[in-house]
Protein backbone atom coordinates (compact mmCIF):
# COMPACT_ATOMS: atom_id res chain seq x y z
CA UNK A 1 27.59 -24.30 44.97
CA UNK A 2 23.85 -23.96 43.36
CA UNK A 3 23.70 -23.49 39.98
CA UNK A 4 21.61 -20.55 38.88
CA UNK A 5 18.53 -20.98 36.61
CA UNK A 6 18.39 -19.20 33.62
CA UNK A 7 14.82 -17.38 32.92
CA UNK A 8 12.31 -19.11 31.08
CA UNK A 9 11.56 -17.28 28.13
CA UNK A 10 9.91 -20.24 26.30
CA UNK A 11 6.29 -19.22 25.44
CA UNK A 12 7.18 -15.59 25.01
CA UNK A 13 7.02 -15.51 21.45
CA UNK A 14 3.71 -17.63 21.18
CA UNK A 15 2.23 -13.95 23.06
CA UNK A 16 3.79 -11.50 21.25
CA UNK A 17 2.88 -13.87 17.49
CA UNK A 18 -0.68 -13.74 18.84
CA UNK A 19 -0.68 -9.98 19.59
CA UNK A 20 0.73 -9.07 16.21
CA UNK A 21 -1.63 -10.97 14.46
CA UNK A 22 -4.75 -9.53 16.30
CA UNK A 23 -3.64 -6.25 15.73
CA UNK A 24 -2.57 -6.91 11.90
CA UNK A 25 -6.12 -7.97 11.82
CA UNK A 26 -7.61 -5.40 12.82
CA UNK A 27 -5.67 -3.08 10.69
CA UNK A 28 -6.42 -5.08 7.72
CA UNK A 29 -10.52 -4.67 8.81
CA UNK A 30 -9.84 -0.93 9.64
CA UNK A 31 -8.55 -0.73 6.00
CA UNK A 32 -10.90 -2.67 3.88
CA UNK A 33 -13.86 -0.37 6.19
CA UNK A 34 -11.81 2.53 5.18
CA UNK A 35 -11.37 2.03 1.59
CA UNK A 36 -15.11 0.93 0.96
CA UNK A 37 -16.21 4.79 2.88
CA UNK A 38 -13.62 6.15 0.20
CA UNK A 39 -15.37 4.24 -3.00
CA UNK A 40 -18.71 4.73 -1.69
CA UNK A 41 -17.70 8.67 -1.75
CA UNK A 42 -15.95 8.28 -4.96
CA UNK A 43 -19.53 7.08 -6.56
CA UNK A 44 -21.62 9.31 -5.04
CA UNK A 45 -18.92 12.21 -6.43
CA UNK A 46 -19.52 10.34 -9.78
CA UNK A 47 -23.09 10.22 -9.82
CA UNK A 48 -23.43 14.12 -9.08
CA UNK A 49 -21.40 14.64 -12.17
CA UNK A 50 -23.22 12.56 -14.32
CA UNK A 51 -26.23 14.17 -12.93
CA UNK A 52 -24.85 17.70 -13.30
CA UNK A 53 -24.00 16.90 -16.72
CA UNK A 54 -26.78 15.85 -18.19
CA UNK A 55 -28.81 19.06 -16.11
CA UNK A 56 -27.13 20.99 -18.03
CA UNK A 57 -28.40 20.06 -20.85
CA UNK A 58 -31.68 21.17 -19.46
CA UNK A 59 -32.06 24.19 -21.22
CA UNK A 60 -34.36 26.26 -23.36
CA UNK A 61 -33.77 28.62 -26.24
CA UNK A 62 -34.22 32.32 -25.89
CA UNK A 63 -33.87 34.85 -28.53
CA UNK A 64 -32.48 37.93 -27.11
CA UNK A 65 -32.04 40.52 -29.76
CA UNK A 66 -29.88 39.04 -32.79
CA UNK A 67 -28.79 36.13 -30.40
CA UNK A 68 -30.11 32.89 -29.51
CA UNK A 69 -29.62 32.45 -25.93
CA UNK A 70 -29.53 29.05 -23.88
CA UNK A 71 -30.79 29.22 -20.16
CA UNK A 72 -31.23 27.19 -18.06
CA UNK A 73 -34.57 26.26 -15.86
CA UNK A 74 -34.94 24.82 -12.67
CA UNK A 75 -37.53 22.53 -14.07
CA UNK A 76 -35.52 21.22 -17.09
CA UNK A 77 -32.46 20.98 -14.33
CA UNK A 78 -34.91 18.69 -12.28
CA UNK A 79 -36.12 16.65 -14.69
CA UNK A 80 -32.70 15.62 -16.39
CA UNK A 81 -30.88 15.37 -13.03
CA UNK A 82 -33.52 13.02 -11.80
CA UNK A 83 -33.31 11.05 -14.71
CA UNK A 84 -29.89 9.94 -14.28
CA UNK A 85 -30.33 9.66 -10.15
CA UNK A 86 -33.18 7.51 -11.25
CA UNK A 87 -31.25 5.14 -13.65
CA UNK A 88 -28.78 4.50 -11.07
CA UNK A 89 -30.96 3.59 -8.12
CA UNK A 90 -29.89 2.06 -5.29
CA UNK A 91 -29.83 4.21 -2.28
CA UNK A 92 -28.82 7.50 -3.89
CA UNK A 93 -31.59 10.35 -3.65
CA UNK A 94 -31.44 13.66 -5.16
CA UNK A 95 -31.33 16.51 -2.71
CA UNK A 96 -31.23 19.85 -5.29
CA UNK A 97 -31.28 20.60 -8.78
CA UNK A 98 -31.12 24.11 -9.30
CA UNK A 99 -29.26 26.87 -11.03
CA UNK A 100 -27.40 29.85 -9.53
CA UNK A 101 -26.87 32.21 -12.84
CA UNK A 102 -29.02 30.51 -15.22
CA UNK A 103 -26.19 28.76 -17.14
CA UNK A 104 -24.53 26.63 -14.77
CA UNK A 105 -26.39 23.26 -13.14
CA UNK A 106 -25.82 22.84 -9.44
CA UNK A 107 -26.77 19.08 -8.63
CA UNK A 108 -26.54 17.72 -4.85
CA UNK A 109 -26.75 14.19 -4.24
CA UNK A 110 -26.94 12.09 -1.06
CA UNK A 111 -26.74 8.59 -0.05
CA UNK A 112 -25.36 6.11 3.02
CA UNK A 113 -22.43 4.22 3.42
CA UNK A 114 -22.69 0.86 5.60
CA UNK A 115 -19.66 -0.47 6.78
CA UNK A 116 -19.03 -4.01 5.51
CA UNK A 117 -17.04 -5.56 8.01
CA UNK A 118 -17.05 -3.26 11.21
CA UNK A 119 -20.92 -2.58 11.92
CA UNK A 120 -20.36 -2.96 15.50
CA UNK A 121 -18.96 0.33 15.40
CA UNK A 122 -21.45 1.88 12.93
CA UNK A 123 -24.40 0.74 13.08
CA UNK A 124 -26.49 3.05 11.05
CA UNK A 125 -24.13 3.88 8.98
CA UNK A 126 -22.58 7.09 7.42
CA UNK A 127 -24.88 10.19 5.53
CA UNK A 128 -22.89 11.09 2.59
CA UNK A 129 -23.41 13.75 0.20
CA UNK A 130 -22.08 15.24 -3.25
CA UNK A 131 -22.28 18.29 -5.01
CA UNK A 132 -21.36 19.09 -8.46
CA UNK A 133 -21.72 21.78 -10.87
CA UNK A 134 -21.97 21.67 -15.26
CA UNK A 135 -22.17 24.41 -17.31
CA UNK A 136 -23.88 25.36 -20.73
CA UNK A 137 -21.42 26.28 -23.13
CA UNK A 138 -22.97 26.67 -26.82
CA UNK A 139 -21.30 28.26 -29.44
């Protein structure tokens, strides 16, 4: 009588150890490209609120009747937005400074985002862009 062979599952594991681990890899890249796109955002979001803030202090003084009246100008919007685009360098630009009523600031920033472990797949990168908006409020 011949004695059947069991199969040979030796080596088996080795495969699937190796194909977990490439693919837990790459989900671990995936992530760490994934959060840096969300930070980049996150500082770009920042930097149009600082900028909108401190456009709205852009104003100038008005006397209308009995009342003293702040509005706001597209220069003095310009000038203070750029200001804080300018202290924060790096490869944020201003797009737009204006202001759509004359009391609120409407700032628009752009910038890139670069992938820091994936370029393969992104080579020139990601356009990003943030808009945010301040208002005057004196009382």
């Amino acid at each position: 009588m011949k004695r059947r062979r069991r199969p040979d599952d030796e080596g088996s594991v080795l495969i699937l150890t190796l194909g977990f681990a490439v693919l837990a890899l790459a989900v671990v890249l995936v992530c760490v490209d994934a959060t840096s796109l969300y930070l980049a955002q996150k500082r770009l979001d920042a930097v149009a609120d600082a900028a909108a803030l401190a456009a709205a202090d852009g104003f100038t003084f008005e006397v209308v009747g009995d009342a003293a009246v702040a509005t706001l100008t597209r220069d003095g919007i310009e000038t203070q937005a750029r200001a804080i685009v300018d202290e924060v360098g790096g490869d944020v630009a201003l797009v737009a400074a204006d202001t759509p009523d004359g009391v609120s600031a409407r700032v628009t920033v752009a910038g890139a985002w670069r992938p820091p472990v994936l370029t393969i797949l992104v080579p020139d990168g990601i356009a990003l862009e943030a808009t945010a908006t301040s208002r005057t409020a004196l009382r």
